[in-house]
N, C-alpha and C. Protein backbone atom coordinates (compact mmCIF):
# COMPACT_ATOMS: atom_id res chain seq x y z
N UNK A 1 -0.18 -2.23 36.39
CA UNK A 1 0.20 -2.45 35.01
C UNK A 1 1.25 -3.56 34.94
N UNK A 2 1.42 -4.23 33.68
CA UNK A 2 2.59 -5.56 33.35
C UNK A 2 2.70 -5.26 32.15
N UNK A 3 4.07 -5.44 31.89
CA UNK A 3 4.42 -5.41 30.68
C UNK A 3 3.74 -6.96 29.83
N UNK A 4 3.00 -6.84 28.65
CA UNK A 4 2.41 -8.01 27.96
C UNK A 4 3.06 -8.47 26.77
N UNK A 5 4.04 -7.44 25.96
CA UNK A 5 4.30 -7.67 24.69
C UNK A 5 5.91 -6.77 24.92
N UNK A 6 7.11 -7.61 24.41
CA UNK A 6 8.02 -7.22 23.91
C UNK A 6 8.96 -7.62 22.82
N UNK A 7 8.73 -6.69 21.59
CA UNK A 7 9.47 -6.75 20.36
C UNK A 7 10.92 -5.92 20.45
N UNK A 8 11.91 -6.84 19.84
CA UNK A 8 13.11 -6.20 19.12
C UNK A 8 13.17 -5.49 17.72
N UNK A 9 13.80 -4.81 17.78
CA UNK A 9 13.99 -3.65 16.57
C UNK A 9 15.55 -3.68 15.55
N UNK A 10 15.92 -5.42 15.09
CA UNK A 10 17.23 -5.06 15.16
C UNK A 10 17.93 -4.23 14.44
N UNK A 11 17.04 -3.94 13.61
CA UNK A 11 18.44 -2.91 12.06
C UNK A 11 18.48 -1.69 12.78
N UNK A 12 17.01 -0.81 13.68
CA UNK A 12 17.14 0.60 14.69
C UNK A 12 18.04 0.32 15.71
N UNK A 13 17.60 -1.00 16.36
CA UNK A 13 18.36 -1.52 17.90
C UNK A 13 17.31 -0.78 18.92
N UNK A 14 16.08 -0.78 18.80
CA UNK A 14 15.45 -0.15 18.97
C UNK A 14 14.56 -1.75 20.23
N UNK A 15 13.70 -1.15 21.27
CA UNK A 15 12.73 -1.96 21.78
C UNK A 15 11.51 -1.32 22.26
N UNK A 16 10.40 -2.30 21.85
CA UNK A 16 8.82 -1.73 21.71
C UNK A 16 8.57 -2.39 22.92
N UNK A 17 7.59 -1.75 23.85
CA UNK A 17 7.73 -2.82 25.03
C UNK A 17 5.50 -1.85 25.31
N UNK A 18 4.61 -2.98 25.14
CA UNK A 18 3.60 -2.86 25.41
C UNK A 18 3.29 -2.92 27.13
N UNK A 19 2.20 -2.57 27.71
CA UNK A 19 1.61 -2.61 28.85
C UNK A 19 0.31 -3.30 29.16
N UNK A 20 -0.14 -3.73 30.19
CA UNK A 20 -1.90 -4.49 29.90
C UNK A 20 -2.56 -3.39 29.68
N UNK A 21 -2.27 -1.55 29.93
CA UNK A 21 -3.64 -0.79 29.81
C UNK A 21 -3.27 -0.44 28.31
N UNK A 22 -2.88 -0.80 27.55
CA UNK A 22 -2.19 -0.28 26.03
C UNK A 22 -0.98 0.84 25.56
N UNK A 23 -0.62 0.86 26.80
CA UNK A 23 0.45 1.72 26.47
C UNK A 23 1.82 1.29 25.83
N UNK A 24 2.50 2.23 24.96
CA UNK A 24 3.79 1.26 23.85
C UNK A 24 4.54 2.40 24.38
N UNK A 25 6.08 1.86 24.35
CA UNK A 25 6.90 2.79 24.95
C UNK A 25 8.22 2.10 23.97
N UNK A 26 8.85 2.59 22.73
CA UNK A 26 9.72 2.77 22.02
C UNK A 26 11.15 2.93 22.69
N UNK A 27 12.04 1.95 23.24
CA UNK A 27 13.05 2.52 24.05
C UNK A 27 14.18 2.63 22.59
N UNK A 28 15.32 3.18 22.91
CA UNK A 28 16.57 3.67 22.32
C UNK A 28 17.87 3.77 23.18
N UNK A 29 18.40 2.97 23.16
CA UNK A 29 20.19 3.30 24.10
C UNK A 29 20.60 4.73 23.16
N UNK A 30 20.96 5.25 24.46
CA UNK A 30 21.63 6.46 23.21
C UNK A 30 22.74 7.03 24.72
N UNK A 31 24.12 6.86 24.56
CA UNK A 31 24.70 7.09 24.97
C UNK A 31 24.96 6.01 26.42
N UNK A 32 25.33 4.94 26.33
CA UNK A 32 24.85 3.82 27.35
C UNK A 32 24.06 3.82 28.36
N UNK A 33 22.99 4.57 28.10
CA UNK A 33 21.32 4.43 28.59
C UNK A 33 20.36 4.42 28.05
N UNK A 34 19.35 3.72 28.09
CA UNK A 34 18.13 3.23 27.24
C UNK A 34 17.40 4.64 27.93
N UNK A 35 16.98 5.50 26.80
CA UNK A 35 15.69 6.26 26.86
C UNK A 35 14.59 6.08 26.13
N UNK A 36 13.49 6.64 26.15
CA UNK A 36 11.52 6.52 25.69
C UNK A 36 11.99 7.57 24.17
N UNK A 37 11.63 6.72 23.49
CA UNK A 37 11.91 7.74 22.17
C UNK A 37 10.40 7.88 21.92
N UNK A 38 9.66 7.29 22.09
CA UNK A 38 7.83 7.80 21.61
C UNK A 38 6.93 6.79 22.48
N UNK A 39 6.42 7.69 23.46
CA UNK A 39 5.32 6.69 24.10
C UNK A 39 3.51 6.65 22.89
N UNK A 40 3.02 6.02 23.28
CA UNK A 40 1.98 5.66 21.92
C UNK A 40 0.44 5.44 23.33
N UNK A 41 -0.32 6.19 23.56
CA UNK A 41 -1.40 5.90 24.72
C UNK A 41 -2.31 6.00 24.03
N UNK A 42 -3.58 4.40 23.24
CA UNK A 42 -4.40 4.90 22.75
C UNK A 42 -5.55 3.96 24.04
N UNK A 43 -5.58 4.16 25.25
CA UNK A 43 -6.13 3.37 26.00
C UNK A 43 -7.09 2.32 25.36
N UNK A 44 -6.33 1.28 24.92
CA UNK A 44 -6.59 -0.03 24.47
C UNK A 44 -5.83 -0.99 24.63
N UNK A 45 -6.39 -1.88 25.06
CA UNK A 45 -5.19 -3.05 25.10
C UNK A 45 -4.73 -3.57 23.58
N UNK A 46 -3.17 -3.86 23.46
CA UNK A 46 -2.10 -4.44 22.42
C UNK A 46 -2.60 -5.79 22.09
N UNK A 47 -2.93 -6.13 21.17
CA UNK A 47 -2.99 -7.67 21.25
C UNK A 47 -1.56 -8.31 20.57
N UNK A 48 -1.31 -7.40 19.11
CA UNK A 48 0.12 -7.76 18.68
C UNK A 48 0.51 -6.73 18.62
N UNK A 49 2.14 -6.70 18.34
CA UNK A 49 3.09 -5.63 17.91
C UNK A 49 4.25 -6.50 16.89
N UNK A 50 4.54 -6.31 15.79
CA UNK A 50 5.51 -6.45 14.92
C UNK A 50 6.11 -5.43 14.42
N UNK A 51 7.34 -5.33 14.44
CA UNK A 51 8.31 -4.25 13.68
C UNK A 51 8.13 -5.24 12.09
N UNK A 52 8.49 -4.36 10.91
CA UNK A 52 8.13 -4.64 9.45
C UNK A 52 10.28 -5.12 9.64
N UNK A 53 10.33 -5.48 8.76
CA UNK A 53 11.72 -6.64 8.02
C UNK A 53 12.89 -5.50 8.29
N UNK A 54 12.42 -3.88 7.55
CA UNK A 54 13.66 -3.18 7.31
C UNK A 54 13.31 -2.48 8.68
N UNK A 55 12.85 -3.23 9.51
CA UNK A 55 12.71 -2.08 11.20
C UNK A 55 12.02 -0.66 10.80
N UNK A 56 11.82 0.07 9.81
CA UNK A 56 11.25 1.14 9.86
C UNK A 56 9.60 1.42 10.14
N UNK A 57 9.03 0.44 10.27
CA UNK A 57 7.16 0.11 10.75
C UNK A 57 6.98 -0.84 11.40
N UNK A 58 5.73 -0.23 12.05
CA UNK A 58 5.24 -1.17 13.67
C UNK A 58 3.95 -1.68 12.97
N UNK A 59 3.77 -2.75 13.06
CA UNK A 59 2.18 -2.95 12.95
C UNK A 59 1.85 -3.33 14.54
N UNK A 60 1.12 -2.67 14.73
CA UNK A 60 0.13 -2.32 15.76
C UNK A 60 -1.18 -3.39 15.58
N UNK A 61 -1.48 -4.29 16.55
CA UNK A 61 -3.06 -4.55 16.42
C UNK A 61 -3.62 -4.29 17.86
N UNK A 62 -4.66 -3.38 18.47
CA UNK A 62 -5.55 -3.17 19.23
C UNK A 62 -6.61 -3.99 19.24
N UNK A 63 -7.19 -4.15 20.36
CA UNK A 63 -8.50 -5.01 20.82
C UNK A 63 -9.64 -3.85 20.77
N UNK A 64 -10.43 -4.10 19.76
CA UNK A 64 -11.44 -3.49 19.80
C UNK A 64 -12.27 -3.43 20.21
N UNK A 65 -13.57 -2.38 20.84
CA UNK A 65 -14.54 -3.04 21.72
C UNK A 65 -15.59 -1.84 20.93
N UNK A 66 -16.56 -2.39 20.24
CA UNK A 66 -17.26 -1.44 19.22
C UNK A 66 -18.82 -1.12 20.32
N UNK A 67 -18.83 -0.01 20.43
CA UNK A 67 -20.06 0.09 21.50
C UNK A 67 -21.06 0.77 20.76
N UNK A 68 -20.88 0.77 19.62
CA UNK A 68 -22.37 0.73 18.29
C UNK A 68 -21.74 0.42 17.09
N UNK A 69 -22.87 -0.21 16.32
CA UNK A 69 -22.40 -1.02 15.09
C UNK A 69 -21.41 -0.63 14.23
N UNK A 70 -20.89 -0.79 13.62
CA UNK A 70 -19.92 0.04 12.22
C UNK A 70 -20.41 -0.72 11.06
N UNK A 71 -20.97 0.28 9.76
CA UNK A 71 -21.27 -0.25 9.09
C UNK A 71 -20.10 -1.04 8.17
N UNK A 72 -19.68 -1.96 8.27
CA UNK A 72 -18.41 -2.73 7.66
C UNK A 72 -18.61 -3.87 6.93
N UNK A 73 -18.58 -4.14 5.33
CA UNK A 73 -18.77 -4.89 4.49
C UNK A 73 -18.71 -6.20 4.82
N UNK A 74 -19.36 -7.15 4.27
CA UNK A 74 -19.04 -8.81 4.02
C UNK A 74 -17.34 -8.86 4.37
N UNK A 75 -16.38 -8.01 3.60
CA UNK A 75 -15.47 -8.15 3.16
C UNK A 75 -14.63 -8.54 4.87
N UNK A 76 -13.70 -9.53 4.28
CA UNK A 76 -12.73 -10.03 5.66
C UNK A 76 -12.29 -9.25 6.50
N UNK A 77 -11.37 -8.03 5.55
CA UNK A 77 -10.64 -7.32 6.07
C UNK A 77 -11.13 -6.09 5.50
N UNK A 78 -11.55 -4.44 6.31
CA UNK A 78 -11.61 -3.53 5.93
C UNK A 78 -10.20 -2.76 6.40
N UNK A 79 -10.16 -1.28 5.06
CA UNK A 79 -8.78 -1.08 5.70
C UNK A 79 -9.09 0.63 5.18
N UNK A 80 -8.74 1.60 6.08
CA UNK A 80 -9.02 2.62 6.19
C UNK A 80 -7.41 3.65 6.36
N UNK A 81 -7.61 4.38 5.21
CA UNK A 81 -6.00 5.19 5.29
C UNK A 81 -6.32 6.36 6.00
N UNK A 82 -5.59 6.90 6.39
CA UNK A 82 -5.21 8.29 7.14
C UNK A 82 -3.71 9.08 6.76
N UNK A 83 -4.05 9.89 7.37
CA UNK A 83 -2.63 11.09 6.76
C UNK A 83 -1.30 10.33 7.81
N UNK A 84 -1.11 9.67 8.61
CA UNK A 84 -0.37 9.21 9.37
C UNK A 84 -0.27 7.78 9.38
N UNK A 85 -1.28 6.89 9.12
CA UNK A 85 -1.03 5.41 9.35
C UNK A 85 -2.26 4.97 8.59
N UNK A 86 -2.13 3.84 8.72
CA UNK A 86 -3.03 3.31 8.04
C UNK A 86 -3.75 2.22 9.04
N UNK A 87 -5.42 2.05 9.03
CA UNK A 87 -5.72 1.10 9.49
C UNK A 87 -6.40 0.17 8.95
N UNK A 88 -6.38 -1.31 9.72
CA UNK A 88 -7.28 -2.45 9.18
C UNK A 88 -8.18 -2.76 10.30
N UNK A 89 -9.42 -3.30 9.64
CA UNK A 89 -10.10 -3.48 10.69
C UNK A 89 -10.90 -5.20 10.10
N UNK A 90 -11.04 -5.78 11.39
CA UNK A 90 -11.28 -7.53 11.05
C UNK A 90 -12.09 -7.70 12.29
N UNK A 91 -13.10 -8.08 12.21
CA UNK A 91 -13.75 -8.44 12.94
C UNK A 91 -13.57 -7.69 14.63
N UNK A 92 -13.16 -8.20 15.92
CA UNK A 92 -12.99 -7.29 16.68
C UNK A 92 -11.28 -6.56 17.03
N UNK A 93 -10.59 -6.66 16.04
CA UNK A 93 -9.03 -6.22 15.97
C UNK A 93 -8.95 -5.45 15.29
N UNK A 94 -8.28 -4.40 15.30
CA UNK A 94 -7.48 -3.15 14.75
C UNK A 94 -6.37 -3.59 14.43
N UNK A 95 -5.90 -3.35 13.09
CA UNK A 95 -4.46 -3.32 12.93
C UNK A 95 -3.80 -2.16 12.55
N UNK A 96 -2.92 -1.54 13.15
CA UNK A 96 -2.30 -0.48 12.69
C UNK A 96 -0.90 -0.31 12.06
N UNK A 97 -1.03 0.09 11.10
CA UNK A 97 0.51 0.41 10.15
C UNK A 97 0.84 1.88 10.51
N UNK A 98 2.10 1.88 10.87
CA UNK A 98 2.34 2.94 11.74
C UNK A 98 3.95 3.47 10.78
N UNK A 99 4.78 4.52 10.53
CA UNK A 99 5.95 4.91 9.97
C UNK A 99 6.83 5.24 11.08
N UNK A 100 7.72 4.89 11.35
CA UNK A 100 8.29 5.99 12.43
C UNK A 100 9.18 6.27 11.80
């Protein structure tokens, strides 16, 4: 494994640090040592990671690999809500809106 992607978190102080097999690992100093506040394993590789302006959301984009069709509109971008996050889907990328 290599680390591929690392974002800062500055208003949390928070760091998102991706892997090549897709793993996200949320670090936190908390008491002058950095600990794992939420590991994230959706075995997929990261293509992006952005924290949102006020640091409170990750957008997430995954590499998709569709191994039967999805029926998915003309439309550019499809975008599919859930009780936890929200997703977009574009051609072969996932984007995920995530709350922490």
């Amino acid at each position: 494994m290599r680390v591929t992607l690392v974002k800062w978190n500055e208003p949390y102080q928070k760091l998102a640090t991706c892997d090549s097999s897709g793993i996200i690992f949320v670090w936190i100093k908390h008491e002058s040592r950095w600990s794992i506040e939420l590991i994230n394993d959706r075995n997929t590789p990261v293509t992006h990671f952005s924290w949102s302006h006020d640091g409170r959301m990750a957008l997430i984009c995954y590499q998709v690999i569709f191994k039967t069709p999805l029926p998915i509109s003309s439309v550019p971008l499809t975008y599919i809500a859930t009780e936890k996050f929200d997703i977009f889907i574009r051609e072969k990328e996932a984007f995920i809106s995530y709350e922490f």
